[in-house]
N, C-alpha and C. Protein backbone atom coordinates (compact mmCIF):
# COMPACT_ATOMS: atom_id res chain seq x y z
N UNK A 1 -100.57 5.65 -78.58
CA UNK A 1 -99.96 4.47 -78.01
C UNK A 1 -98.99 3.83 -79.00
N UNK A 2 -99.41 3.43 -80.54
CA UNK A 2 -98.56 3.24 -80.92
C UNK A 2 -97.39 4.07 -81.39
N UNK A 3 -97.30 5.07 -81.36
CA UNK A 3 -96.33 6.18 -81.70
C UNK A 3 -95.07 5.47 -80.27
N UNK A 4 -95.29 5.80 -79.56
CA UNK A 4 -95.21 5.40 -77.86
C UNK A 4 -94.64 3.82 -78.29
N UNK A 5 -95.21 2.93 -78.43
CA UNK A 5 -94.27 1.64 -79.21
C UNK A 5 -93.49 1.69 -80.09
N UNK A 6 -93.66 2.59 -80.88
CA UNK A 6 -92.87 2.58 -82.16
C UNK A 6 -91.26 3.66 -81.89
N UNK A 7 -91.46 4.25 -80.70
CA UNK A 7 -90.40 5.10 -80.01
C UNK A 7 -89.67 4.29 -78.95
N UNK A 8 -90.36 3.31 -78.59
CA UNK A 8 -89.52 2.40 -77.37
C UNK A 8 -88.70 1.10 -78.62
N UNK A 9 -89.17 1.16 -79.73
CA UNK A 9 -88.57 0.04 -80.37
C UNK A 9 -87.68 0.22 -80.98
N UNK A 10 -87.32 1.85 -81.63
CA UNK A 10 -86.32 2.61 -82.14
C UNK A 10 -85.30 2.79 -81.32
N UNK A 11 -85.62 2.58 -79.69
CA UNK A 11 -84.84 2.93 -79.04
C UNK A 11 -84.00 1.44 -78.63
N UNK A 12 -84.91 0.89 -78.33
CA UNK A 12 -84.27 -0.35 -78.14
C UNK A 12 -83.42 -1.28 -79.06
N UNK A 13 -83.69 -0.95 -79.96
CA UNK A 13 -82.60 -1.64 -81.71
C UNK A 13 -81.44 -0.57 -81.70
N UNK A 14 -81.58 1.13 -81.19
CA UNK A 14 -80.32 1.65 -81.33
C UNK A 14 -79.72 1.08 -80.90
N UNK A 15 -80.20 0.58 -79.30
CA UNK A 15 -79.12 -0.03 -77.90
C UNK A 15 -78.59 -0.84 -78.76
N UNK A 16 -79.34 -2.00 -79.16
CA UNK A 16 -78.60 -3.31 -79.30
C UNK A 16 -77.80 -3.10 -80.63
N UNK A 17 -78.38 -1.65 -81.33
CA UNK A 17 -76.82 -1.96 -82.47
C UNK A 17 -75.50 -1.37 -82.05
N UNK A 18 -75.46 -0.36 -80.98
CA UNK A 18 -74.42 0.53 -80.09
C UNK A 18 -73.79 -1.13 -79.44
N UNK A 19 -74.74 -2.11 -78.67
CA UNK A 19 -73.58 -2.79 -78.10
C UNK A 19 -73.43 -3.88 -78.61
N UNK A 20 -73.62 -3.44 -80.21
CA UNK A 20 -72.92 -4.75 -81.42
C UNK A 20 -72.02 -4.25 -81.89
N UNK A 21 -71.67 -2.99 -81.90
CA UNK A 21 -70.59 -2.17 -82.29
C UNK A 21 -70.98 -1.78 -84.08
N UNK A 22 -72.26 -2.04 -84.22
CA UNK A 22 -72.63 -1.35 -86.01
C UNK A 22 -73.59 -0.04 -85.95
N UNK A 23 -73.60 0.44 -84.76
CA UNK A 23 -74.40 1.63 -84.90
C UNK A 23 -73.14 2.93 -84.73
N UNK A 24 -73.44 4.14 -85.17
CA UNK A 24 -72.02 5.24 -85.45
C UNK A 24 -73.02 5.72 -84.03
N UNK A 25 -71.47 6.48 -84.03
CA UNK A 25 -70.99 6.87 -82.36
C UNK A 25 -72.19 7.90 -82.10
N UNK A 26 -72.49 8.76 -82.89
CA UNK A 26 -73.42 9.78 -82.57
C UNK A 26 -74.74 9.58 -82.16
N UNK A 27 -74.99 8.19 -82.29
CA UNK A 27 -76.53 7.85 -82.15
C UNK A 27 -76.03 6.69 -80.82
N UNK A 28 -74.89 6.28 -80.74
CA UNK A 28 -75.00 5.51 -79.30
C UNK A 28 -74.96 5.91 -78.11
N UNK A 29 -74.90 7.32 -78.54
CA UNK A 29 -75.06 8.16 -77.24
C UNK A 29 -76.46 8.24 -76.53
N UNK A 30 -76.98 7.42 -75.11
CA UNK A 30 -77.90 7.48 -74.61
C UNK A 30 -78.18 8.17 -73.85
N UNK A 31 -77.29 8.88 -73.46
CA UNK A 31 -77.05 9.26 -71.74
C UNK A 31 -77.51 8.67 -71.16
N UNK A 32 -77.46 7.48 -71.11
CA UNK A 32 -77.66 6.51 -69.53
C UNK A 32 -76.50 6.00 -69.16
N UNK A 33 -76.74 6.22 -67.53
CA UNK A 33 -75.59 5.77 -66.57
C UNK A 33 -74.87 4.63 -66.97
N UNK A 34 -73.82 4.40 -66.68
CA UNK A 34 -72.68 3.14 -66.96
C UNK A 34 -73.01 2.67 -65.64
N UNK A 35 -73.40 1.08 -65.18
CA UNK A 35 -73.35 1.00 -64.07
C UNK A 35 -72.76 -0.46 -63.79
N UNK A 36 -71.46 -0.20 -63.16
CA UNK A 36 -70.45 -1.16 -62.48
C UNK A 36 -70.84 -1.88 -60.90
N UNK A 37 -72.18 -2.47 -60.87
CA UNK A 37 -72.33 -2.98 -60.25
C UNK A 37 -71.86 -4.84 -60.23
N UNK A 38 -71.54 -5.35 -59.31
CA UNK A 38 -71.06 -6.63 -59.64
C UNK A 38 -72.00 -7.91 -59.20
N UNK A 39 -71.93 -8.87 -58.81
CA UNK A 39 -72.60 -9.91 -58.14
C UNK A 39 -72.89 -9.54 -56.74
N UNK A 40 -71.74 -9.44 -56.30
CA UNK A 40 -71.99 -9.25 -54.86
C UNK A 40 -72.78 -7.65 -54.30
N UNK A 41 -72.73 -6.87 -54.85
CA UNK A 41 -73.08 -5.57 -54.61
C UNK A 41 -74.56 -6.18 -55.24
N UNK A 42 -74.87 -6.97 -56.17
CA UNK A 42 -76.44 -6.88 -56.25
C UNK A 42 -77.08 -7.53 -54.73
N UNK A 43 -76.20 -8.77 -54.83
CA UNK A 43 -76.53 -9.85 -54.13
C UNK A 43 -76.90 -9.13 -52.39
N UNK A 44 -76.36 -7.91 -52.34
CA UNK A 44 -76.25 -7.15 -51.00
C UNK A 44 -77.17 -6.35 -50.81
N UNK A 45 -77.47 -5.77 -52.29
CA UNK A 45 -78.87 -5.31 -52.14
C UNK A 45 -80.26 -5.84 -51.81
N UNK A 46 -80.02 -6.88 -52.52
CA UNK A 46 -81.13 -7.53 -52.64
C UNK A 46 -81.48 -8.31 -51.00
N UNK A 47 -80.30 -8.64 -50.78
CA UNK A 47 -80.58 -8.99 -49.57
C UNK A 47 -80.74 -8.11 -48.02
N UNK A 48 -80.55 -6.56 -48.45
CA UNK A 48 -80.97 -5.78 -47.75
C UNK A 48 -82.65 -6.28 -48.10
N UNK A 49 -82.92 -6.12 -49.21
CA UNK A 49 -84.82 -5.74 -49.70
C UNK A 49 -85.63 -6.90 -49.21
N UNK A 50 -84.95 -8.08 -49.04
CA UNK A 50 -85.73 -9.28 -48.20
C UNK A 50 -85.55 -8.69 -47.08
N UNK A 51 -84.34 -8.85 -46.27
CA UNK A 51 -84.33 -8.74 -45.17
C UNK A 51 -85.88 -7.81 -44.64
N UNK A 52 -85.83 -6.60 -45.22
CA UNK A 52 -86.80 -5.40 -45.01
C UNK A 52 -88.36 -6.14 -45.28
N UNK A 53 -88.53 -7.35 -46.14
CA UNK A 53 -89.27 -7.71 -46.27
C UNK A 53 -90.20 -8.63 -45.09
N UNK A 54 -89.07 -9.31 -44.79
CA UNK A 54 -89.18 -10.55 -43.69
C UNK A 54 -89.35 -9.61 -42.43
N UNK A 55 -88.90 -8.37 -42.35
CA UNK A 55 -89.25 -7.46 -41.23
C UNK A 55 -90.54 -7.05 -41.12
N UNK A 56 -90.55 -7.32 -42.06
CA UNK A 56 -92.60 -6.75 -42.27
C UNK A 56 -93.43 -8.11 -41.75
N UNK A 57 -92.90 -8.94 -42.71
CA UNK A 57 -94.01 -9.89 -42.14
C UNK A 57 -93.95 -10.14 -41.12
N UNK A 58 -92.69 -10.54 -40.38
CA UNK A 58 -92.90 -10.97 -39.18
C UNK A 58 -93.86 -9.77 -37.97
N UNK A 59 -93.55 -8.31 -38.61
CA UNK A 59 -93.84 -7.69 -37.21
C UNK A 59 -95.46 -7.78 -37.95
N UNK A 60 -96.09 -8.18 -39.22
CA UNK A 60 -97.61 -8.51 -39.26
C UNK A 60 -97.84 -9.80 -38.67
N UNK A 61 -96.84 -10.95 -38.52
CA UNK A 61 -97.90 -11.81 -37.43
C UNK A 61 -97.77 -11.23 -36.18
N UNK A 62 -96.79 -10.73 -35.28
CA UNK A 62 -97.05 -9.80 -34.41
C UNK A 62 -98.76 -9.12 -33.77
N UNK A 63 -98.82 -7.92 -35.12
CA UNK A 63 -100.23 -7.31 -35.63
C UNK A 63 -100.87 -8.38 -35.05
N UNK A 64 -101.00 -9.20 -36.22
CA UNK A 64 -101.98 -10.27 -36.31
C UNK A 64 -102.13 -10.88 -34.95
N UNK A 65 -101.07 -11.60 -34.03
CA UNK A 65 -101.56 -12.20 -32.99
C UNK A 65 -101.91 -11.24 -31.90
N UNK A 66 -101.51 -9.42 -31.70
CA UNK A 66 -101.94 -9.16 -30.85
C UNK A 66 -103.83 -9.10 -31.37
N UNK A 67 -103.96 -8.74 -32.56
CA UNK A 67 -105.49 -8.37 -32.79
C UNK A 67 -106.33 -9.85 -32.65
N UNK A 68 -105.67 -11.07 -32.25
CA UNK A 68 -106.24 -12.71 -32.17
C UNK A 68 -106.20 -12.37 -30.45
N UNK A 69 -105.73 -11.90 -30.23
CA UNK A 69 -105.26 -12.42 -28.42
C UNK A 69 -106.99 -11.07 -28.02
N UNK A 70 -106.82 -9.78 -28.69
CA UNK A 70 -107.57 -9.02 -28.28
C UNK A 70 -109.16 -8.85 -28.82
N UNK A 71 -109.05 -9.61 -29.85
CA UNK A 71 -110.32 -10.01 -30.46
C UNK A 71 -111.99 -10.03 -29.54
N UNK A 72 -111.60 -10.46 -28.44
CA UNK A 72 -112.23 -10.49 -27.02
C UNK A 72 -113.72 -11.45 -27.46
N UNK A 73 -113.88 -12.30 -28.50
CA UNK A 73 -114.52 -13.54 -28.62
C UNK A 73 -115.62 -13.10 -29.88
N UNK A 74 -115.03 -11.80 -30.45
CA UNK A 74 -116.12 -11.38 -31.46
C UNK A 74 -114.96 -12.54 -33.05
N UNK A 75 -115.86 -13.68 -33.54
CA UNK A 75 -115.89 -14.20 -34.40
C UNK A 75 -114.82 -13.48 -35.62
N UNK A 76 -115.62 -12.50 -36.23
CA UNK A 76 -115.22 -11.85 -37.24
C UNK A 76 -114.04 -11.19 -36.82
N UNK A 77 -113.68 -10.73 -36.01
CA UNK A 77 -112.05 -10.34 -35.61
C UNK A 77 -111.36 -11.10 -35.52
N UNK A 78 -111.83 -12.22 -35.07
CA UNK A 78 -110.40 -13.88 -34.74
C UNK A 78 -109.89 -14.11 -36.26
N UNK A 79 -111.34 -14.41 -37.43
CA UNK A 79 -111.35 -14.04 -38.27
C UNK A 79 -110.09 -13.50 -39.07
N UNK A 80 -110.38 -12.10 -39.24
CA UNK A 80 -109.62 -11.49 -39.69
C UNK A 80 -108.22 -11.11 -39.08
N UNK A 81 -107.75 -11.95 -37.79
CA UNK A 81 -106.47 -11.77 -37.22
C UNK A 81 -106.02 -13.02 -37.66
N UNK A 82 -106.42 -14.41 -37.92
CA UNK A 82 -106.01 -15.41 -38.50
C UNK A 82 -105.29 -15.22 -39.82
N UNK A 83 -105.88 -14.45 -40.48
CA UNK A 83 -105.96 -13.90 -42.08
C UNK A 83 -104.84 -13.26 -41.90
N UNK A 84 -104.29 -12.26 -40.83
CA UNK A 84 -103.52 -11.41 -41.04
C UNK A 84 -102.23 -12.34 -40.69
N UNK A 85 -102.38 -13.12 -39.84
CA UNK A 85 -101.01 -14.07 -39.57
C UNK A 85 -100.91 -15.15 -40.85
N UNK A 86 -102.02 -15.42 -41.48
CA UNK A 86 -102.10 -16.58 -42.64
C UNK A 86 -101.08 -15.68 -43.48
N UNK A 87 -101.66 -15.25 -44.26
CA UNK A 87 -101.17 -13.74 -45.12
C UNK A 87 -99.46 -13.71 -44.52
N UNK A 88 -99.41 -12.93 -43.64
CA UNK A 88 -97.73 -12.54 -43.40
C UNK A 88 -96.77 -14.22 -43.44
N UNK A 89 -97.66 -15.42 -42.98
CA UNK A 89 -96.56 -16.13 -42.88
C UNK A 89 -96.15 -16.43 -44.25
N UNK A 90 -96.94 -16.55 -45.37
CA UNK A 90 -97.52 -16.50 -46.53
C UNK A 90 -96.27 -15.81 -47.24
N UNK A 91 -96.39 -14.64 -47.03
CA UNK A 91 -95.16 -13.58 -47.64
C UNK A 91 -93.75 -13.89 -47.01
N UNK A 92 -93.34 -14.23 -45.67
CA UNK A 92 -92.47 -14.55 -45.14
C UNK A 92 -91.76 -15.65 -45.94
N UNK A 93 -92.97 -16.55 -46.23
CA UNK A 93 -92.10 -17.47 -46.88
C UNK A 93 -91.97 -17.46 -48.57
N UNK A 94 -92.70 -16.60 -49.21
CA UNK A 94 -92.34 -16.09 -50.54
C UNK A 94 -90.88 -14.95 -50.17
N UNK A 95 -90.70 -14.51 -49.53
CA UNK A 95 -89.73 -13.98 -49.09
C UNK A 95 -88.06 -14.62 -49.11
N UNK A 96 -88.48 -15.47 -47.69
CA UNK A 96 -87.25 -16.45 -47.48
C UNK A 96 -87.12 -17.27 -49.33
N UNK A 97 -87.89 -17.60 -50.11
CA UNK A 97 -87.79 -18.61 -51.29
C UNK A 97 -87.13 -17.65 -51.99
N UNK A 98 -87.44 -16.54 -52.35
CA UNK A 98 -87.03 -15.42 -53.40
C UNK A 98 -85.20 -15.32 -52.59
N UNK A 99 -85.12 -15.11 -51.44
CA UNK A 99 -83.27 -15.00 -51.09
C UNK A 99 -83.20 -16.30 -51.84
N UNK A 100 -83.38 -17.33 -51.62
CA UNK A 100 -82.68 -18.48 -51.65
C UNK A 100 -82.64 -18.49 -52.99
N UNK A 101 -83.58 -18.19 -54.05
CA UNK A 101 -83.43 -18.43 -55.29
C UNK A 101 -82.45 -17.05 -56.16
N UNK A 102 -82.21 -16.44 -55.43
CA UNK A 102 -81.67 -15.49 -56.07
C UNK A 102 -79.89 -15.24 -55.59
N UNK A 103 -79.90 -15.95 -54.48
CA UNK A 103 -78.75 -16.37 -54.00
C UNK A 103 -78.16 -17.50 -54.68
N UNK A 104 -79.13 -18.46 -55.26
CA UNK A 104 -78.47 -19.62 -56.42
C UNK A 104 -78.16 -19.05 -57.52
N UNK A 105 -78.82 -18.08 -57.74
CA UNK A 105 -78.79 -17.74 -59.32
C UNK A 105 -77.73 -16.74 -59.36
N UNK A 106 -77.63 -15.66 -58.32
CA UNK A 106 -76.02 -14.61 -58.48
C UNK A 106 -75.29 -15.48 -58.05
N UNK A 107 -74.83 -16.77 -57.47
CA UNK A 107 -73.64 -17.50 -57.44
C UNK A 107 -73.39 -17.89 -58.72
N UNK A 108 -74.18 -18.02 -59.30
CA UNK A 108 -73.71 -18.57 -60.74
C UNK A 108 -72.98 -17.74 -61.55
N UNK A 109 -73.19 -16.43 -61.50
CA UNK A 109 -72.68 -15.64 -62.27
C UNK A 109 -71.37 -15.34 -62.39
């Protein structure tokens, strides 16, 4: 494990001396991708990955209210269909908060 730390920390001080410009060229070679992504191309992603998110929850209160409607008066199913609509609205709205906060924060950029 520490070998394993002591290899992620070598690696990580090359980076940062490659993009201080004091490390020689032969060792700033990472082969990792250059990636020209901008604000808006994150901001599009990301808002694909809620969107996909908020698709979930909603079709779990769905779940949830058909298994409340079909429960047919057994306790422990109403139960656990409450839970399942508690829960999704739950994420829905950690969901909707995460766009909104991440939509403040790539405007800034």
């Amino acid at each position: 494990m520490q070998l394993y730390i002591s290899h992620l920390l070598s690696f990580v001080s090359q980076i940062a001396n490659c993009e201080q410009g004091t490390g020689n060229s032969a060792s700033c070679d990472t082969n990792l991708p250059e990636v020209a992504a901008d604000a808006a191309t994150f901001q599009t992603i990301l808002g694909i990955v809620f969107a996909g998110i908020g698709v979930a929850a909603v079709a779990f209160i769905f779940v949830g209210a058909f298994r409340y409607v079909t429960s047919g008066g057994d306790s422990e199913a109403a139960k656990n269909a409450r839970n399942t609509i508690l829960y999704a609205v739950i994420g829905l709205a950690v969901a909707v908060s995460a766009e909104a906060i991440v939509v403040l924060f790539v405007s800034k950029i």
